[in-house]
Protein backbone atom coordinates (compact mmCIF):
# COMPACT_ATOMS: atom_id res chain seq x y z
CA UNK A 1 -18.14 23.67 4.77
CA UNK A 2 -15.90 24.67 1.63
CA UNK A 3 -14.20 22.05 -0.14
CA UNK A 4 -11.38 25.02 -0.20
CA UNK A 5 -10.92 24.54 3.59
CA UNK A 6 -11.29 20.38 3.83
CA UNK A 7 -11.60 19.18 7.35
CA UNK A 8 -10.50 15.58 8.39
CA UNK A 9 -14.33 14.63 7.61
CA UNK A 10 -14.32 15.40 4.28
CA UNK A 11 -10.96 14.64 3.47
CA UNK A 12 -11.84 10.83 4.94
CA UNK A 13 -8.47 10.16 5.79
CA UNK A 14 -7.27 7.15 7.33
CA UNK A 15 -4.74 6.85 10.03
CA UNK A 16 -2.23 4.24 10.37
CA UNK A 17 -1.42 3.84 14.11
CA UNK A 18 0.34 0.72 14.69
CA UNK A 19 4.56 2.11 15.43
CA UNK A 20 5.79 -1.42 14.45
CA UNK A 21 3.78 -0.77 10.93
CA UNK A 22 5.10 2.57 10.50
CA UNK A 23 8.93 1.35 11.62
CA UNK A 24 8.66 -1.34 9.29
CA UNK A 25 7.62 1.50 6.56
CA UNK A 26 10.46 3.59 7.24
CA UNK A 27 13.16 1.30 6.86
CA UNK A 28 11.89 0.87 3.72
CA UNK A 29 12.79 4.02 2.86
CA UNK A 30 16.48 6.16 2.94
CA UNK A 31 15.94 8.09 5.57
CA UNK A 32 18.67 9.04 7.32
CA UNK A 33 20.17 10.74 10.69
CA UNK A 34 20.92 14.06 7.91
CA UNK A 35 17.48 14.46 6.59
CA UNK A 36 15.05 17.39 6.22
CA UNK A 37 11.73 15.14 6.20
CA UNK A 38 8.39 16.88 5.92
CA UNK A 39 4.89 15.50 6.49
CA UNK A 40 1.97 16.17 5.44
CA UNK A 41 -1.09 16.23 7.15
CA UNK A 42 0.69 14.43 10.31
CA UNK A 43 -3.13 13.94 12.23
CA UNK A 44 -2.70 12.62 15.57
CA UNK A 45 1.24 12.53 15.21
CA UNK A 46 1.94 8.36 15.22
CA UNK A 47 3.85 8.49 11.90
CA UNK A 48 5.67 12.43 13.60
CA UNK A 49 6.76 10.02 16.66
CA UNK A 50 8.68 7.81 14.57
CA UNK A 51 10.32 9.99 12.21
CA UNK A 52 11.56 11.72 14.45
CA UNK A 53 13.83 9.10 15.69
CA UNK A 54 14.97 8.77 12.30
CA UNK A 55 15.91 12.01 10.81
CA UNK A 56 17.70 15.40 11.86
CA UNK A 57 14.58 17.37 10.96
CA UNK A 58 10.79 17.28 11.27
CA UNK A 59 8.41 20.33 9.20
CA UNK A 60 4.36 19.09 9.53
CA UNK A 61 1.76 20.61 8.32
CA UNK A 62 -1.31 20.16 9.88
CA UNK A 63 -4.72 21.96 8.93
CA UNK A 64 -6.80 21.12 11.34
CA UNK A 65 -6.19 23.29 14.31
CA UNK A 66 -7.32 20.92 17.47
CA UNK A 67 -4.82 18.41 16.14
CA UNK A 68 -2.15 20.98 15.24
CA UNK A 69 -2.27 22.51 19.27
CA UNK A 70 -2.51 18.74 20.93
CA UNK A 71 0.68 18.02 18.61
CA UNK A 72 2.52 21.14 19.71
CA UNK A 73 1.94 20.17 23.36
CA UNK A 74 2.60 16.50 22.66
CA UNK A 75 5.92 17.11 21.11
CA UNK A 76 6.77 20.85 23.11
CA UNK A 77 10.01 18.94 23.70
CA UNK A 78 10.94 18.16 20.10
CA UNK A 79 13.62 20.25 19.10
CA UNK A 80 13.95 18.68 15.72
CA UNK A 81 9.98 19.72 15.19
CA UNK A 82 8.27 22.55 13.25
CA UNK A 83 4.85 22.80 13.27
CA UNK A 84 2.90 24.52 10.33
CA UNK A 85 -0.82 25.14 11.11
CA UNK A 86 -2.14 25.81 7.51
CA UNK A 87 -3.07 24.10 4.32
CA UNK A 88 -0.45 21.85 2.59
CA UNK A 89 -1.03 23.74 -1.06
CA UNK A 90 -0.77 26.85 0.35
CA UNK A 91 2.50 26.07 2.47
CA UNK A 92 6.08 26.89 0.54
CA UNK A 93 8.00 24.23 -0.13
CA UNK A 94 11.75 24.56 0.75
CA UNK A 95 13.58 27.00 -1.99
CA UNK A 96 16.80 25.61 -1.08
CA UNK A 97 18.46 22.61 -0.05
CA UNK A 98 17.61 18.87 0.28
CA UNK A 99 14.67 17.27 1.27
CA UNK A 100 12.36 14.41 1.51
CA UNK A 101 8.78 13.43 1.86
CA UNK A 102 7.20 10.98 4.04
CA UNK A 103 3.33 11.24 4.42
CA UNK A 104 -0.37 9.64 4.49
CA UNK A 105 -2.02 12.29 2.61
CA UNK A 106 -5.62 12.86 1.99
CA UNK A 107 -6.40 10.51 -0.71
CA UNK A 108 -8.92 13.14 -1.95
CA UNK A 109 -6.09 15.93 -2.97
CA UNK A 110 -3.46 12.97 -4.20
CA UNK A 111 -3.07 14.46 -7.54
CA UNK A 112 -3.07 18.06 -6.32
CA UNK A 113 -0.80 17.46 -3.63
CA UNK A 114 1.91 15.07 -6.22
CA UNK A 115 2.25 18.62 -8.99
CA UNK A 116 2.47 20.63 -6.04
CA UNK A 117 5.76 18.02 -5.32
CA UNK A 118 7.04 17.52 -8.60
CA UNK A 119 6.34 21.11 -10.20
CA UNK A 120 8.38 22.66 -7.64
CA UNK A 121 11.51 24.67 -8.97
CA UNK A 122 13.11 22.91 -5.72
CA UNK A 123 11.22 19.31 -6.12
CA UNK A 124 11.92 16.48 -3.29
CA UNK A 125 14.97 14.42 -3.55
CA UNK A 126 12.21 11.31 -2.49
CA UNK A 127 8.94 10.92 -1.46
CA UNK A 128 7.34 8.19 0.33
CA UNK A 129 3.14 8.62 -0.31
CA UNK A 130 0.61 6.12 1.65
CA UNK A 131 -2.20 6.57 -1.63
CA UNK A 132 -5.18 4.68 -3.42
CA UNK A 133 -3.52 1.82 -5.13
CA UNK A 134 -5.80 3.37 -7.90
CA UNK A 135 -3.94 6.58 -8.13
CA UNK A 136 -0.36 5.03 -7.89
CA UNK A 137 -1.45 2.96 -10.82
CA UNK A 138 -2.34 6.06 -13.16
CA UNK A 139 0.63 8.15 -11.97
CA UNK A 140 3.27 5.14 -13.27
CA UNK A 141 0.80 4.97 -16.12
CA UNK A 142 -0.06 1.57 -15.38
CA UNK A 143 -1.90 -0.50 -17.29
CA UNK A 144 -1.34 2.09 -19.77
CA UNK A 145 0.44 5.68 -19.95
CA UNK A 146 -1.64 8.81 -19.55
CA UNK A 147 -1.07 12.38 -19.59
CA UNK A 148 0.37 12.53 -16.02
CA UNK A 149 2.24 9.85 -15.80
CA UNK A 150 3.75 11.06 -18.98
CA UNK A 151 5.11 14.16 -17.30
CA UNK A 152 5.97 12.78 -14.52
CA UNK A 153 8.11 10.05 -15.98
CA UNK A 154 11.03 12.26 -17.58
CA UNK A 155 11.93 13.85 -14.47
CA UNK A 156 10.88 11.05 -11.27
CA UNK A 157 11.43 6.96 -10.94
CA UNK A 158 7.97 5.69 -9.47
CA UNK A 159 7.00 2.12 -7.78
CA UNK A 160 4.98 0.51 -4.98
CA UNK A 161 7.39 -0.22 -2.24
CA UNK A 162 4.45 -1.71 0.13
CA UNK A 163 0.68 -3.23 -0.56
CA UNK A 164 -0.92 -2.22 3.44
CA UNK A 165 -3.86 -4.34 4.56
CA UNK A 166 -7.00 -2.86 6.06
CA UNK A 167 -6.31 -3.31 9.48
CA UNK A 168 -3.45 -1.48 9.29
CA UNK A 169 -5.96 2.00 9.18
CA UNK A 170 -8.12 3.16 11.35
CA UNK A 171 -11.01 4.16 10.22
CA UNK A 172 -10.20 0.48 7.68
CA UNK A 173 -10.29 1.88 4.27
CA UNK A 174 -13.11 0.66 1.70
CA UNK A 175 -10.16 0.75 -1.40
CA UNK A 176 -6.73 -0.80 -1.33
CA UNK A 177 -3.67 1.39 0.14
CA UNK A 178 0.16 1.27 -1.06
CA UNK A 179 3.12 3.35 -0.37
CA UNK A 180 4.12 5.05 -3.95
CA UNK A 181 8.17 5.75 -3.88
CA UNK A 182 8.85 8.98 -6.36
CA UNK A 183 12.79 9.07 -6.63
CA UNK A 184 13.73 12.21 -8.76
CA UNK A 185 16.22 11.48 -11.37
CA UNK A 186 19.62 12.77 -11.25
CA UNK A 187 19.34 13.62 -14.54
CA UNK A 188 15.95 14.59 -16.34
CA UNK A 189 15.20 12.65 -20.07
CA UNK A 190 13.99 16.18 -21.05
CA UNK A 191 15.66 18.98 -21.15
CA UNK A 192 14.36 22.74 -19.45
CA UNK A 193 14.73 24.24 -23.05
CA UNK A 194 12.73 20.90 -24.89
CA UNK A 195 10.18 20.90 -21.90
CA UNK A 196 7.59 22.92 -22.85
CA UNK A 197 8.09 21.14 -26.47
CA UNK A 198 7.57 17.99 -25.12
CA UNK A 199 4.16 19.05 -23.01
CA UNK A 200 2.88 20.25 -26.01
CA UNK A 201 3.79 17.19 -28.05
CA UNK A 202 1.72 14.97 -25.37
CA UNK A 203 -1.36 16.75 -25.20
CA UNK A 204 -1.67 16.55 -29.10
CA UNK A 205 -0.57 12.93 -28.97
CA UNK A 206 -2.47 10.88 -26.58
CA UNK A 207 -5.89 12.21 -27.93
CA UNK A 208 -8.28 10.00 -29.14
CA UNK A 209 -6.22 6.99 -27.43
CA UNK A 210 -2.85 7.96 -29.16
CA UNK A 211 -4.36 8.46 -32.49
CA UNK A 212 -3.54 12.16 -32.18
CA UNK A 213 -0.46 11.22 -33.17
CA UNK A 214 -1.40 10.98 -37.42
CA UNK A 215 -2.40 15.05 -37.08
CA UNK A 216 1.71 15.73 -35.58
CA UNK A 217 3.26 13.60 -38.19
CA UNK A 218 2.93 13.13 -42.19
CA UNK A 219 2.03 9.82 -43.06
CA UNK A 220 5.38 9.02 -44.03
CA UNK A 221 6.94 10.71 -41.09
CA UNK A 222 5.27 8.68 -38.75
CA UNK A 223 6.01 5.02 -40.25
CA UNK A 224 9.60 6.13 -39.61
CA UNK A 225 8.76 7.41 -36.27
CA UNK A 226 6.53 4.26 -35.43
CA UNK A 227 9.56 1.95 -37.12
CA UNK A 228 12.32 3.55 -34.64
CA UNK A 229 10.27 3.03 -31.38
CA UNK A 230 9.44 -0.52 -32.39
CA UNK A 231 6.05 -0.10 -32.91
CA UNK A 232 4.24 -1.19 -36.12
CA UNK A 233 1.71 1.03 -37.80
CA UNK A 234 -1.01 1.00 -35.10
CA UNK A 235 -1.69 2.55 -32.19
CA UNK A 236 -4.06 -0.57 -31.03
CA UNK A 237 -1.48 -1.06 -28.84
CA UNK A 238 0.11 -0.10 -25.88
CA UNK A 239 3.04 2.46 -25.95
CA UNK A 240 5.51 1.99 -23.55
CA UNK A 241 7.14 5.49 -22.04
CA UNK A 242 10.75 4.67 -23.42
CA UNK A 243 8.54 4.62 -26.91
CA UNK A 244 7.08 7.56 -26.27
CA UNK A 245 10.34 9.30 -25.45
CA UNK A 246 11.82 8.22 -29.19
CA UNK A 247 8.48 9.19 -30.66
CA UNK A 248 9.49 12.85 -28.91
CA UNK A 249 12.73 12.57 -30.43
CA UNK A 250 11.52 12.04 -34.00
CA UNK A 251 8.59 15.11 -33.66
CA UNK A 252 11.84 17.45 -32.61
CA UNK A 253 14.09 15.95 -35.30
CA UNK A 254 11.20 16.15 -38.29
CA UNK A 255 10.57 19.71 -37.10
């Protein structure tokens, strides 16, 4: 079977079934009686159930067709329910209006499925992700920034809201599971028109472990770059995102 058309086998998704578990994650969240939430990948429908006691409206998007017809008879009843029998990546996110996420996606298309999110031109207002605690690490660039996390971080607030233990999954996971919280920022720390500047200044930047950095700036450029990010001259260490937001600032100003 294509990798292009991943069943629940190869996608080795785990499904949390306990509704006290899944309450207890939801409260966690802002999810309110006004909400648009959308799933992804709802499965057998136990986190569907409880959201939709929580919010005004339901969209899920199921691939797998068995589990996409035994959820339409399940919840026939559902008015605040739409079903979407297809692939997530290939579904349209809403062009308009409000939204929020609330899913245990296949760990396998994590990073796929958060730039499908966050590249949107009509990105979620939040998004609550049951992921590796692997993968939440890199995208808040923890222990140490990377490329994604770096374009991630001007536009969306990220932290583990919730550490799960195996037992909570069925099949139990062989990695540790969290719930990532992405909160898009009312305000982005880069501008539309600096953007594609600032993409451009990260890919040259973080190569060779940040050392990329001495073939964007002169010699002397970069001690005063280095001096007003509070960083000495070395890249031995590790620089913070706030850092590499001033170091931004000096590449546009020295331009």
């Amino acid at each position: 079977m294509s990798k292009n058309n991943y069943s629940p086998i190869w996608v080795s998704q785990n499904f949390l079934t306990s509704s006290k578990t899944i309450r207890r994650l939801i409260n966690k969240t802002s999810i309110n009686p006004r909400d648009h939430v959308i799933e992804i990948g709802p499965g057998k429908g136990h986190i569907t159930a409880q959201l939709l006691q929580y919010c005004q409206k339901v969209s899920a998007i199921e691939l797998d067709k068995v589990l996409c017809e035994k959820l339409r008879i399940k919840y026939e009843k559902s008015d605040n329910l739409k079903l979407y029998n297809m692939d997530f990546l290939k579904w349209n996110l809403p062009a308009e209006g409000t939204y929020k996420i609330f899913a245990n996606i296949p760990f396998c298309h994590t990073t796929d499925i958060i730039r499908k999110l966050v590249y949107s031109l009509n990105p979620p207002t939040e998004a609550w992700l049951i992921i590796e605690k692997g993968a939440a690490k890199r995208l808040m660039g923890t222990p140490s920034e990377n490329k994604l996390s770096l374009n991630l971080k001007p536009l969306f607030e990220m932290n583990v809201i919730y550490h799960f233990k195996g037992d909570d999954f069925h099949p139990k996971p062989k990695v540790d599971i969290v719930m990532l919280h992405i909160k898009r920022k009312i305000k982005s720390d880069i501008t539309k028109l600096e953007w594609r500047s600032y993409q451009n200044f990260i890919d040259n930047a973080i190569r060779n472990k940040g050392n990329g950095l001495r073939h964007i700036f002169t010699k002397r450029q970069l001690l005063k770059a280095f001096s007003a990010a509070g960083l000495n001259d070395s890249t031995s260490g590790e620089i913070l995102y706030i850092q590499w937001l001033c170091l931004f600032r000096c590449y546009s100003m020295f331009k």
